[in-house]
Protein backbone atom coordinates (compact mmCIF):
# COMPACT_ATOMS: atom_id res chain seq x y z
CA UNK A 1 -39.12 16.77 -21.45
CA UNK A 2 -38.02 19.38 -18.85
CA UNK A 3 -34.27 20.47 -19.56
CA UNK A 4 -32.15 19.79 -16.70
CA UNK A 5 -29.80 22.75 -16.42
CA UNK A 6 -29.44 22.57 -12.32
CA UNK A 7 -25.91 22.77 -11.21
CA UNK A 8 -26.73 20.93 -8.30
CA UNK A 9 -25.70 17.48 -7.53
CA UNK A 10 -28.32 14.87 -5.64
CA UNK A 11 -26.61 13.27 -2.39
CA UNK A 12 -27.55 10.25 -1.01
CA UNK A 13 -27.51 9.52 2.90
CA UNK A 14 -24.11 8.54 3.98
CA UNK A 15 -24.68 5.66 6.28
CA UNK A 16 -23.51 2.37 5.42
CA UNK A 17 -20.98 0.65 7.70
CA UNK A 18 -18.08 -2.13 7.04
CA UNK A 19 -20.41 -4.80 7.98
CA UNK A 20 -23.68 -3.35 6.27
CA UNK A 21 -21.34 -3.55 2.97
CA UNK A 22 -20.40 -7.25 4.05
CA UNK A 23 -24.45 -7.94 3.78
CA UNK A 24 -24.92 -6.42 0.95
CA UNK A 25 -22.25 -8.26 -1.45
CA UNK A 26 -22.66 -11.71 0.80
CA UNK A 27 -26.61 -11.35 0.75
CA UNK A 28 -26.82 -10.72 -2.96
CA UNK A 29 -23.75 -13.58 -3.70
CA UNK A 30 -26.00 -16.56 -1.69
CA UNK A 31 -29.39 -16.60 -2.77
CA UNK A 32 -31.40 -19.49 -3.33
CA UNK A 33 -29.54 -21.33 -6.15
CA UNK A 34 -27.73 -23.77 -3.58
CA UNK A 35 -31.03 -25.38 -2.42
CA UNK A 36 -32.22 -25.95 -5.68
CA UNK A 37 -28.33 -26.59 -7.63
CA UNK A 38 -26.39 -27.91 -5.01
CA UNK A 39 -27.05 -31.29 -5.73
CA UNK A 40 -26.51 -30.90 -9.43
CA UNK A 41 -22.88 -29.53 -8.51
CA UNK A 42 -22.66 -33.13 -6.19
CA UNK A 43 -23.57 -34.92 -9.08
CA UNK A 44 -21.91 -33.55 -12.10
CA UNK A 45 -18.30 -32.86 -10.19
CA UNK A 46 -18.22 -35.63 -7.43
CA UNK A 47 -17.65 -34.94 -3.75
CA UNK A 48 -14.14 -32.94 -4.06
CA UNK A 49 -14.71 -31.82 -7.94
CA UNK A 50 -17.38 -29.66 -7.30
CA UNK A 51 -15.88 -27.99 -4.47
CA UNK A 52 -13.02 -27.19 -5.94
CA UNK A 53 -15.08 -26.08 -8.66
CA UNK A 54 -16.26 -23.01 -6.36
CA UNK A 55 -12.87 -22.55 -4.35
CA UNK A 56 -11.11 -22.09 -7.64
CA UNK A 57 -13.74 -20.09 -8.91
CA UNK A 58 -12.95 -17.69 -5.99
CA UNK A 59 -9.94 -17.82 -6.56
CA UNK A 60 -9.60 -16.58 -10.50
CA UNK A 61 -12.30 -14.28 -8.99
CA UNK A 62 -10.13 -12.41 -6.42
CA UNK A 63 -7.95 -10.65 -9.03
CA UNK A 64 -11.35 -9.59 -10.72
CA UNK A 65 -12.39 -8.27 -7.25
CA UNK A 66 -8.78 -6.58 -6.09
CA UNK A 67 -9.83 -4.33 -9.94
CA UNK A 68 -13.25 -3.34 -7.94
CA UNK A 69 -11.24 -2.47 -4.93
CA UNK A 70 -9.00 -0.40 -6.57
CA UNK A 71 -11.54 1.24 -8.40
CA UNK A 72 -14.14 1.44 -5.76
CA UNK A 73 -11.84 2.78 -3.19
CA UNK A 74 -10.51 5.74 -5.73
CA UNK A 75 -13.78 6.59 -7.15
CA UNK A 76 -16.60 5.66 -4.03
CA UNK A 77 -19.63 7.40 -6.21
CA UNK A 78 -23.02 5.98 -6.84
CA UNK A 79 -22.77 3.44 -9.82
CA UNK A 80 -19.68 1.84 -9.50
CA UNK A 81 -19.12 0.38 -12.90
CA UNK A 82 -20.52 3.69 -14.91
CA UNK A 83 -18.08 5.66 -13.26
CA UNK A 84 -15.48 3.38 -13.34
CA UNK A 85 -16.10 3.50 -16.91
CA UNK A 86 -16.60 7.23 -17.64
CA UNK A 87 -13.56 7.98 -15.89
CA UNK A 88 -11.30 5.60 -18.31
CA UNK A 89 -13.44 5.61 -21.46
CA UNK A 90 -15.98 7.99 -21.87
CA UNK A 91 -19.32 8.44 -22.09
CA UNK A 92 -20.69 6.32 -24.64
CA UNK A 93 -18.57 2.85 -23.14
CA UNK A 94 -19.87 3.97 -19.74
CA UNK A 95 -23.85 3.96 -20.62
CA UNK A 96 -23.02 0.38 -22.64
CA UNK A 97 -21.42 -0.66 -19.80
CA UNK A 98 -24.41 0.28 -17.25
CA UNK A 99 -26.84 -0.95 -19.74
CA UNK A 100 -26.17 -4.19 -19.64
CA UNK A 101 -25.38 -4.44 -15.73
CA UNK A 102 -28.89 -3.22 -15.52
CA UNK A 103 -30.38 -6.27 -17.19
CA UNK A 104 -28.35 -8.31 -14.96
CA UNK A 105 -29.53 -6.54 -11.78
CA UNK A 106 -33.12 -5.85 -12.50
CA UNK A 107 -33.77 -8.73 -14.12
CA UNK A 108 -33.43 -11.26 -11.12
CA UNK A 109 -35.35 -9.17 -9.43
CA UNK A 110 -39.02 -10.60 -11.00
CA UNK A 111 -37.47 -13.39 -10.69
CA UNK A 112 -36.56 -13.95 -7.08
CA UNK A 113 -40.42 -12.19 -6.03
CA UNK A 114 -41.61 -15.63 -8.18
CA UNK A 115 -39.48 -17.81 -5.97
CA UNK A 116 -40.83 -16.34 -2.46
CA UNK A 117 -43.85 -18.07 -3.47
CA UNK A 118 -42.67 -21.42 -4.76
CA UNK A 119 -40.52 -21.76 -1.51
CA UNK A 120 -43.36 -20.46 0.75
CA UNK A 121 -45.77 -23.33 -0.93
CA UNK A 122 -42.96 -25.89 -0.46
CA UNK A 123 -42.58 -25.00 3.35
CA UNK A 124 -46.55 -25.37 3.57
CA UNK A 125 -47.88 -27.76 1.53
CA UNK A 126 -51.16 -26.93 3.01
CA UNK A 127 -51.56 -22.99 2.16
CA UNK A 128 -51.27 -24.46 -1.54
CA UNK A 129 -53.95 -23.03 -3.16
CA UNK A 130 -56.26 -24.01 -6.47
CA UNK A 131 -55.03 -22.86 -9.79
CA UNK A 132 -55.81 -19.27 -11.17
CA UNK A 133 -54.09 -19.98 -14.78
CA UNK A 134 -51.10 -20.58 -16.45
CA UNK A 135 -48.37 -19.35 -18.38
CA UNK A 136 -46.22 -20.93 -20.35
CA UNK A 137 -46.78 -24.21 -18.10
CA UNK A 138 -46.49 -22.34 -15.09
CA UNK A 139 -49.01 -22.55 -12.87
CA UNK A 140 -50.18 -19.56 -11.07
CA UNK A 141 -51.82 -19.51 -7.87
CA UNK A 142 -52.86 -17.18 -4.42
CA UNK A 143 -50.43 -19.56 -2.31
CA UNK A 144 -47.17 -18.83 -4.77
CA UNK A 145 -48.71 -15.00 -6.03
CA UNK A 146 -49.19 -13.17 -2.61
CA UNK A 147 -46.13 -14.10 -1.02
CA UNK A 148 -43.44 -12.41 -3.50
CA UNK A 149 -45.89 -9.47 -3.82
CA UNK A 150 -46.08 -9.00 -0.52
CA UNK A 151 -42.61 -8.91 0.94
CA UNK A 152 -41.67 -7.15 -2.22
CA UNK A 153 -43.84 -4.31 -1.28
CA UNK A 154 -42.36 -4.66 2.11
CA UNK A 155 -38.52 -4.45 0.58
CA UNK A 156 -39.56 -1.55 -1.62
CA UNK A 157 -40.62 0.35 1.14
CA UNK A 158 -37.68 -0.54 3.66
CA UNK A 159 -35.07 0.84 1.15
CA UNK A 160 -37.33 4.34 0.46
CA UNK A 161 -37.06 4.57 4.16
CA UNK A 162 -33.01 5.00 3.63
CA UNK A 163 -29.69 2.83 3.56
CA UNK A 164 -29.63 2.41 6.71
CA UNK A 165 -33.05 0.83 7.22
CA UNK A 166 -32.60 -1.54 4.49
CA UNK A 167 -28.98 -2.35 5.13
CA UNK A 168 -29.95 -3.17 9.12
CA UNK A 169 -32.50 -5.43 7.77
CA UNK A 170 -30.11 -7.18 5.38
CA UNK A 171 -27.25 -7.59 7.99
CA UNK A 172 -29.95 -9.22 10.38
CA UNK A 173 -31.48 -11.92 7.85
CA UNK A 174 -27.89 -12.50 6.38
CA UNK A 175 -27.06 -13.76 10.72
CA UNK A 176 -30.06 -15.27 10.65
CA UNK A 177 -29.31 -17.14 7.10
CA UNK A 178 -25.29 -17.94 8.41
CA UNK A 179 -26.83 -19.65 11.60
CA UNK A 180 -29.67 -22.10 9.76
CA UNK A 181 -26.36 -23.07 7.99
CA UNK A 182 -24.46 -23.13 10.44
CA UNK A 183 -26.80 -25.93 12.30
CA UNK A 184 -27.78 -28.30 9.31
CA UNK A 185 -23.90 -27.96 8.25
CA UNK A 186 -22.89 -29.05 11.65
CA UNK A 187 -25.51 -32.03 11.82
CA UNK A 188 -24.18 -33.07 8.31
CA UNK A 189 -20.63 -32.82 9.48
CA UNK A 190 -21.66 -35.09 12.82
CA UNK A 191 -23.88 -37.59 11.19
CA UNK A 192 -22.70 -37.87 8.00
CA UNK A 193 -20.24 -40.53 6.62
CA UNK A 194 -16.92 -39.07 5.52
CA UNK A 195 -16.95 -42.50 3.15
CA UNK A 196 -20.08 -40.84 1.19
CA UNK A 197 -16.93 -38.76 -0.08
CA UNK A 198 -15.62 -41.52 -2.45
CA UNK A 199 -15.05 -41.40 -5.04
CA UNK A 200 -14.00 -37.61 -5.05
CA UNK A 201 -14.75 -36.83 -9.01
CA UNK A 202 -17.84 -37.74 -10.69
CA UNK A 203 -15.44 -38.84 -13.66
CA UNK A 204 -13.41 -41.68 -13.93
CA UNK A 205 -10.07 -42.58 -15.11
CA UNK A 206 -6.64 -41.01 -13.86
CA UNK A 207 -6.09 -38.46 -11.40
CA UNK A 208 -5.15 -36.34 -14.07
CA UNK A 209 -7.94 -36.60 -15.95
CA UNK A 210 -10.63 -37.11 -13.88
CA UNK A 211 -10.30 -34.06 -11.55
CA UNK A 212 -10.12 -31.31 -14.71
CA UNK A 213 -13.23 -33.22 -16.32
CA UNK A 214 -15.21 -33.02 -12.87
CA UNK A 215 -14.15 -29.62 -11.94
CA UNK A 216 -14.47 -27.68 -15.42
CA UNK A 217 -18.53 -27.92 -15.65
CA UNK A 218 -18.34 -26.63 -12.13
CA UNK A 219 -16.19 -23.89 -12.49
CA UNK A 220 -18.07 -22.66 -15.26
CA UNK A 221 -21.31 -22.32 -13.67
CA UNK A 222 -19.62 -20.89 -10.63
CA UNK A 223 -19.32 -17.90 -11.66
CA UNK A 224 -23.05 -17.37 -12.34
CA UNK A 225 -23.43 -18.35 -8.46
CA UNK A 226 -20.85 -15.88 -7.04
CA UNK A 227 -22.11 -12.66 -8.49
CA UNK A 228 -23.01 -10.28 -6.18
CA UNK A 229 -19.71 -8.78 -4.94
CA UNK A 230 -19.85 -6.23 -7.39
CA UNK A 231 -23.08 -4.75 -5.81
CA UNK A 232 -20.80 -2.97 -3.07
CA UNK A 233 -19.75 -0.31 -5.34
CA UNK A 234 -23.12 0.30 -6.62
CA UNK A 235 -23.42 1.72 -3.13
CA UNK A 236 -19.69 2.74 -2.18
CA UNK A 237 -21.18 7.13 -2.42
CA UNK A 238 -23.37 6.11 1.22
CA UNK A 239 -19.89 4.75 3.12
CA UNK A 240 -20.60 6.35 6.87
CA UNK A 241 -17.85 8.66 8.02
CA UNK A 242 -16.49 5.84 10.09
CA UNK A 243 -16.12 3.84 6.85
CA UNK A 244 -12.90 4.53 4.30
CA UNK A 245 -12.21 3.75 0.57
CA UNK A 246 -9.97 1.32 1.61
CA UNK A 247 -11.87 -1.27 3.80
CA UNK A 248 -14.76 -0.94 0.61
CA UNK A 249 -12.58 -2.86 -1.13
CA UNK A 250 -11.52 -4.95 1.68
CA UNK A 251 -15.37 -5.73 2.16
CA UNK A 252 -15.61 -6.49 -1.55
CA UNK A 253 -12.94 -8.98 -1.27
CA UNK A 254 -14.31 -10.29 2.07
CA UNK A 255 -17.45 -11.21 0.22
CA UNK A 256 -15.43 -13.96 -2.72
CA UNK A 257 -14.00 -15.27 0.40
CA UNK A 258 -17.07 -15.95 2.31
CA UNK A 259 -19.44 -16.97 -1.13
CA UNK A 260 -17.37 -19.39 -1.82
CA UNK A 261 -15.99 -20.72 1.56
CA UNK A 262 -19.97 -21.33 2.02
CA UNK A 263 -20.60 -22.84 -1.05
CA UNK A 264 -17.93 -25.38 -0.39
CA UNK A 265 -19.71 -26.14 2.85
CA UNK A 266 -22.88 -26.69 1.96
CA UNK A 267 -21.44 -29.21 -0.92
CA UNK A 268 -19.34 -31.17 1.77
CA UNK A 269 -22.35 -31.18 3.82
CA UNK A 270 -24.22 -32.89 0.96
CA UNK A 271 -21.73 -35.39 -0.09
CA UNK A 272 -20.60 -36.69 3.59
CA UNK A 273 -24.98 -37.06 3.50
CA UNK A 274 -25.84 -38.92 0.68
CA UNK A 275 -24.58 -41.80 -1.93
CA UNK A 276 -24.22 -41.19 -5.18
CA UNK A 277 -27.20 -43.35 -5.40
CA UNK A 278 -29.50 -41.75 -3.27
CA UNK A 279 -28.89 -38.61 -4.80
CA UNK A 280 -29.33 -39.47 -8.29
CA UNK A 281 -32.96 -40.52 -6.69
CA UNK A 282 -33.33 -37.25 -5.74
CA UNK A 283 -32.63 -35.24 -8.68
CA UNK A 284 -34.79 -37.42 -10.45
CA UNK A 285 -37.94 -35.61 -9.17
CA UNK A 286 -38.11 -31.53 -10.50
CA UNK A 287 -39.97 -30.51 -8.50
CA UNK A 288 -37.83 -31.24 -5.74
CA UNK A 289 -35.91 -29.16 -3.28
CA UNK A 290 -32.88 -31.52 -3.63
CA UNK A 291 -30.49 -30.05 -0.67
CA UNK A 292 -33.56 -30.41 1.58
CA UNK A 293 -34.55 -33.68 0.66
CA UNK A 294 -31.48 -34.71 1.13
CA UNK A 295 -31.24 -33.88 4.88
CA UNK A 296 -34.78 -35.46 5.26
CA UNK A 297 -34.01 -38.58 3.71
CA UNK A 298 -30.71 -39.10 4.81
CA UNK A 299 -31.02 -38.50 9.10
CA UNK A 300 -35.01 -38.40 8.87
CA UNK A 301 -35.04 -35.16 10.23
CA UNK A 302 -38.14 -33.42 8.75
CA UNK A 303 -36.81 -29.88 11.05
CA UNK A 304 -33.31 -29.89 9.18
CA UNK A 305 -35.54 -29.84 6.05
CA UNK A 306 -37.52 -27.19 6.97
CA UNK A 307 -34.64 -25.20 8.12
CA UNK A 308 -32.90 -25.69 4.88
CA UNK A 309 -35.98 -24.33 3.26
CA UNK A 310 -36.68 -21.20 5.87
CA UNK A 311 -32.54 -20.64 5.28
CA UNK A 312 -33.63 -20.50 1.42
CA UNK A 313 -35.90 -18.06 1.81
CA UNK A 314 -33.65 -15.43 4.10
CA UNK A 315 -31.12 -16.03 1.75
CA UNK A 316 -34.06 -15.24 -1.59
CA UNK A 317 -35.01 -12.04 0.67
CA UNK A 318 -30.91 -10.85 1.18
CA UNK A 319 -30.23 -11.22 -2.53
CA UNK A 320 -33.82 -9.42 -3.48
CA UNK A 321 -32.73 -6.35 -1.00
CA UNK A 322 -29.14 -6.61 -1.72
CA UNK A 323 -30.62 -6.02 -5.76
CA UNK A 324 -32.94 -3.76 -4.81
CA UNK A 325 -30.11 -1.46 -3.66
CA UNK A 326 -27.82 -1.81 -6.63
CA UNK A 327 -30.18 -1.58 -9.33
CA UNK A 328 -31.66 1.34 -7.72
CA UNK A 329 -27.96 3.23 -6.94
CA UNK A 330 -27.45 2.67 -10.59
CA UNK A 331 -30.06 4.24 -12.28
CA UNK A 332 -30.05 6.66 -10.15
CA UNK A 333 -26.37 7.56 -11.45
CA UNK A 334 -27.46 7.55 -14.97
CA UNK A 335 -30.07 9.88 -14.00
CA UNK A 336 -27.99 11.92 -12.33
CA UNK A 337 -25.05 11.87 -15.05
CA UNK A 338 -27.69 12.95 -17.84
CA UNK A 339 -27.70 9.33 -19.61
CA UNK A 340 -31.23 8.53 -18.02
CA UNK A 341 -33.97 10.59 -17.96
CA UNK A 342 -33.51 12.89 -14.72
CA UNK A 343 -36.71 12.03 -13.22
CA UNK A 344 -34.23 8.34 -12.16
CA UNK A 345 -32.16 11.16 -9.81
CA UNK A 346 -35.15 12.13 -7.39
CA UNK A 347 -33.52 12.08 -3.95
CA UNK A 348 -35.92 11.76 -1.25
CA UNK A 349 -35.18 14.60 1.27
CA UNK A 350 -35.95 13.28 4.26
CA UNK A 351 -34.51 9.84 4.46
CA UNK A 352 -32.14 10.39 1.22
CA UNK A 353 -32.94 7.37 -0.91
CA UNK A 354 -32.94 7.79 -4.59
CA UNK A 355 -36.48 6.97 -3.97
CA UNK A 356 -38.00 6.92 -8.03
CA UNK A 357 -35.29 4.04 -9.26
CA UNK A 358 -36.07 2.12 -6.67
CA UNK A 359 -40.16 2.28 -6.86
CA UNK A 360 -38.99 1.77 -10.76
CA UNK A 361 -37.04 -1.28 -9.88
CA UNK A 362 -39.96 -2.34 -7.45
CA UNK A 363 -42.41 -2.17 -9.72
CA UNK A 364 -40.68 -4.38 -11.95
CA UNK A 365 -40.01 -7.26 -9.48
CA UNK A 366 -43.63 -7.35 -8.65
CA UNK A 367 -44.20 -8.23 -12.34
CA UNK A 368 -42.73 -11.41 -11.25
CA UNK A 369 -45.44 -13.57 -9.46
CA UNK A 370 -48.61 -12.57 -12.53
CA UNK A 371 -46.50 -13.60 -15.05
CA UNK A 372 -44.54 -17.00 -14.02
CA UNK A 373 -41.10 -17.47 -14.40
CA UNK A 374 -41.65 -19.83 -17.46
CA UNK A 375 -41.54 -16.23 -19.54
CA UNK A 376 -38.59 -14.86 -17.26
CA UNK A 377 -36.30 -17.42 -17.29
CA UNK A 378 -34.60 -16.40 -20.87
CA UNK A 379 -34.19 -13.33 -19.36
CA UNK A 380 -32.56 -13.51 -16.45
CA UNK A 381 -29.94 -16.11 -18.28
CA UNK A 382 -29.12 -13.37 -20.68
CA UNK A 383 -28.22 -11.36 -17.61
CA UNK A 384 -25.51 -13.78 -16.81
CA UNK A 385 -22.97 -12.53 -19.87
CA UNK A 386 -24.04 -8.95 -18.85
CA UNK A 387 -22.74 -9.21 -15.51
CA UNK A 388 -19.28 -11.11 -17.14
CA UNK A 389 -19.25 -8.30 -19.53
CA UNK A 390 -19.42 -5.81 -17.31
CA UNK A 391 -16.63 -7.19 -15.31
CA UNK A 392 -14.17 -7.31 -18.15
CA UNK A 393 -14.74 -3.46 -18.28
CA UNK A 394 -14.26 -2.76 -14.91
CA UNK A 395 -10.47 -4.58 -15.37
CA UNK A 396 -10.33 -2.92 -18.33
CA UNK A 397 -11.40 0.38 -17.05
CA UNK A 398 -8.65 -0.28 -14.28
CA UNK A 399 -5.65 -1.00 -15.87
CA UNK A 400 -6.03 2.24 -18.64
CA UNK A 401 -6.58 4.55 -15.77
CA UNK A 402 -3.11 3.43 -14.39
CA UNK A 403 -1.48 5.32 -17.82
CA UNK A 404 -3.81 8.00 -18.03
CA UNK A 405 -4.69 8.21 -14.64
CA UNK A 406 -1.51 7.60 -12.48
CA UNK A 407 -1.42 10.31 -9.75
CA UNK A 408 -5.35 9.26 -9.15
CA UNK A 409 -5.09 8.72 -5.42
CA UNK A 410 -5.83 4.43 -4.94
CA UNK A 411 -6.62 3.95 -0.90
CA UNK A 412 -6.49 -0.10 -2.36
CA UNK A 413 -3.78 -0.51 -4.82
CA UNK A 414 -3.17 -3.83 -6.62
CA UNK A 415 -0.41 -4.63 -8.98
CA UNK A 416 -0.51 -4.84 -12.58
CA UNK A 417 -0.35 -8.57 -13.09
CA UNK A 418 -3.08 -9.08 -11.11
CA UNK A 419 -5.07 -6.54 -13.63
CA UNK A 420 -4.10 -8.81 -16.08
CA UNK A 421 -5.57 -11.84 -14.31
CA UNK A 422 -8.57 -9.96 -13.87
CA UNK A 423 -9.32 -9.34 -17.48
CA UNK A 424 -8.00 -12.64 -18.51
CA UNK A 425 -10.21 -14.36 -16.33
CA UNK A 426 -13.56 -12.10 -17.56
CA UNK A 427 -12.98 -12.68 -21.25
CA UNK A 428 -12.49 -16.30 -20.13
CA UNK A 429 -16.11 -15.96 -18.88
CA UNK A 430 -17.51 -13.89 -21.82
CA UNK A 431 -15.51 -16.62 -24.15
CA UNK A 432 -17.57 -19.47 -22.39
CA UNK A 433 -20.74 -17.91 -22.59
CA UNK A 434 -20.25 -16.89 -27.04
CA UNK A 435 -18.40 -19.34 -28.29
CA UNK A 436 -20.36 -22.12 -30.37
CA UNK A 437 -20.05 -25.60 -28.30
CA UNK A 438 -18.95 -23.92 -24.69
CA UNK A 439 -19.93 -25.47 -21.86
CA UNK A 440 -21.73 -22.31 -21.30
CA UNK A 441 -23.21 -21.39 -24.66
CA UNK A 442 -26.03 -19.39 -24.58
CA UNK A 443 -28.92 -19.62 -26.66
CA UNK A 444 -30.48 -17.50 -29.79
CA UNK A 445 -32.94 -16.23 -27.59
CA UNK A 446 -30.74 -14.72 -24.96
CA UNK A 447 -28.64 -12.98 -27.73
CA UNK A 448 -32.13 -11.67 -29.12
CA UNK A 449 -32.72 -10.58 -25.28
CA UNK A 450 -29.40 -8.71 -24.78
CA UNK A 451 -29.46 -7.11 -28.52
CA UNK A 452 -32.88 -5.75 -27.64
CA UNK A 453 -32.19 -4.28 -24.35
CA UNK A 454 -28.95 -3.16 -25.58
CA UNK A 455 -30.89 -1.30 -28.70
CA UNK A 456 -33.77 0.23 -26.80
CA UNK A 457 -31.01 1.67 -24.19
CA UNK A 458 -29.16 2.85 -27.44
CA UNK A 459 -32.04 4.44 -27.87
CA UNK A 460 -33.01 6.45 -24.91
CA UNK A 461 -29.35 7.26 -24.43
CA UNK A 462 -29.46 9.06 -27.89
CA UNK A 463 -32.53 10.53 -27.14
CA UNK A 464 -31.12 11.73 -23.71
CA UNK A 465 -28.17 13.37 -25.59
CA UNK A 466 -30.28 14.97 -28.01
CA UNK A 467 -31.42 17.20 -25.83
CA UNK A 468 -28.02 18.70 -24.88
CA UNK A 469 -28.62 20.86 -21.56
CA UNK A 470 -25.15 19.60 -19.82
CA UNK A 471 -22.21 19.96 -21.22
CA UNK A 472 -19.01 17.32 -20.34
CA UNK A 473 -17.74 19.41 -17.39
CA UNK A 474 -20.66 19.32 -15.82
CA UNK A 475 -21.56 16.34 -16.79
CA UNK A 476 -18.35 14.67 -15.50
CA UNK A 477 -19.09 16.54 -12.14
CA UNK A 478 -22.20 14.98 -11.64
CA UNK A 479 -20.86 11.29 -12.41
CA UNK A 480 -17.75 11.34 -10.61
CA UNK A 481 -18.02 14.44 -8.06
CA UNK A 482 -14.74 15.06 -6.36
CA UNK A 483 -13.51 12.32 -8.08
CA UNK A 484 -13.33 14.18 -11.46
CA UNK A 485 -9.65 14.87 -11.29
């Protein structure tokens, strides 16, 4: 391997705006999972449970996210958590920490290419085409393979173009996404029956007792749903010059407002529009697209089905884009900070993209739609306790840079016992996801998953070091910048 011993420091274009940041952590936050979920959440929290569930999830998740603006405003580099993380810990804690943020981020990825399709076949019944094979029961055709492939490719290339090419695109399809909503919300609102609310919990008994036991399995997938904020930073080093530290974090705040103020919609939407009945109907069939069928069924309006669906898939192509940019941002600090191989830190010099992570992160999202998502799915639930990991760290990270740190200019400041929220509420979520008969357990295999990833990045970090052509000044220059001091 070619030693790196260049003094220089790789710059990305600086060319994001205040609302560009807004699509990015909102884009990546929505996603698909409320079409397909939503009427799980109805189901297994009633009515008013389940959207508590998601306002109190934004809630515990606001301390969490006034940690990222702190940190994101004081240290706006590429990378966000790995710098966060070198700054207050080191080295070592700061690759672990961007390790396993990288399985969360570029896992999905595959993932949400394999969905294109299955949404693009369930808007068209008629493109559906015969089967190629399978794997692991998955069945694999031209109708669900060409779609993800193709507006991969077409993602891939918008973001080598530069920030401001792929963050235009992802501020239009996020308007686009907000006023689908905004129209089946509003029919559901008018036609629905405000008595479909009743009863408000899905369990019975007292107050007392029935809103915690209806709210609780909720709350703990919430979190899961909600991620996304935390892709701002990746990208805080590209802020335009009308942009400053501060309103980053404002914008990542904005975005726990917004995910779950929607989320909340859509489930009030879907319980003023069905009976518990007629959604227990629904759910019955898998291979349904429950929030659309409930629209259909319940106002016979094939259109508002069809919109749900075409919302869907804006909302699988922000979160794709919005990944595509923070998986890419990342690497490309590791590269750059001598804990990935260099090659990660190739800037392109005309539209100044860190152009080789994100063909790398391309390449493996168009893995997706070959394989089937039968052999992906393990995977991309391991990523959930990586991304709850790496938000303990980040509290972590913020409230030991307040001792040894405390002259570090903070545009955003937030006070200490919100800090303390912040990491109480993480290791909450790590708690949930590792402790033997959680609501949110995971299984052996996901473990497996994470121990592997987290052992082979072990292993090229070593091998990384090993070669010793930086030493930690330098290397702390090109992590943090200007930021070093």
């Amino acid at each position: 391997m070619t030693l790196y011993t260049d003094t220089k420091r790789e710059i990305l274009d600086k060319s994001i705006s205040f609302r560009s940041y807004i699509a990015i952590g909102l884009g990546a936050i929505i996603g698909i999972g409320w079409v397909i979920y939503a009427g799980y959440w109805l189901r297994d929290g009633g009515p008013v449970g389940a959207m508590l569930g998601f306002i109190l999830c934004g809630l515990f998740l606001l301390p969490v996210g006034k940690c990222y603006a702190e940190l994101t405003a004081a240290i706006p580099v590429a990378g966000g958590e790995a710098a966060f993380t070198y700054k207050a810990f080191g080295p070592f804690v700061s690759f672990l920490t961007a390790c396993a943020l990288a399985l969360s981020y570029i896992a999905i990825t595959p993932f949400e290419t394999i969905a294109i399709g299955a949404l693009v076949e369930a808007m068209f019944p008629a493109l559906i085409s015969e089967p190629l094979y399978q794997v692991g029961g998955y069945t694999v055709r031209v109708s669900n393979l060409l779609p993800g492939i193709v507006l991969g490719a077409f993602l891939i290339l918008l973001n080598c173009r530069g920030a401001r090419s792929s963050t235009g695109f992802q501020t239009l399809v996020l308007a686009a996404l907000a006023l689908c909503a905004l129209v089946f919300i509003s029919v559901a609102l008018v036609k629905g029956d405000v008595a479909n609310l009743t009863p408000m919990f899905s369990s019975g008994g007292s107050l007392w007792i029935a809103a915690p036991a209806s709210i609780i399995p909720v709350l703990v997938v919430a979190s899961y749903f909600m991620a996304g904020f935390d892709a701002i930073p990746q990208a805080a080093e590209e802020a335009g010059v009308a942009m400053t530290p501060h309103r980053i974090g404002i914008a990542i705040l904005l975005c726990i407002v917004l995910g779950a103020v929607f989320y909340a919609l859509i489930i009030l939407a879907l319980g003023m529009s069905s009976t518990p009945g007629q959604l227990e109907a629904i759910l019955q069939d898998r291979d349904a697209m429950p929030t659309a069928e409930i629209f259909r069924l319940a106002f016979g309006y094939e259109w508002a089905a069809q919109l749900v669906l075409f919302a869907a898939l804006l909302g699988l192509i922000t979160t794709l884009n919005g990944f595509y940019i923070a998986s890419s941002r990342l690497l490309f600090a590791l590269g750059r900070g001598g804990m990935l191989p260099h090659w990660f830190a190739k800037v392109d010099a005309r539209h100044g993209t860190p152009v080789n992570a994100i063909l790398f992160v391309g390449a493996i999202s168009l893995i997706g739609p070959p394989i089937g998502k039968a052999a992906l799915v393990p995977i991309v639930t391991s990523g959930s306790l990586s991304f709850v990991a790496a938000l303990l760290m980040t509290c972590l990270a913020a409230l030991r840079l307040r001792t040894t740190h405390p002259d570090m200019d903070r545009p955003y400041r937030t006070g200490k016992p919100v800090m303390y929220c912040g990491i109480a509420v993480s290791a909450i979520l790590v708690l949930l996801m590792v402790v033997p008969g959680s609501p949110g357990q995971l299984r052996p295999l996901e473990f497996a998953i994470i121990g592997a990833w987290m052992c082979l990045g072990v292993a090229g970090y070593c091998l990384r070091r090993s070669i010793r052509d930086m030493d930690t000044e330098r290397q702390t220059y090109l992590i943090l910048g200007d930021e070093k001091n």
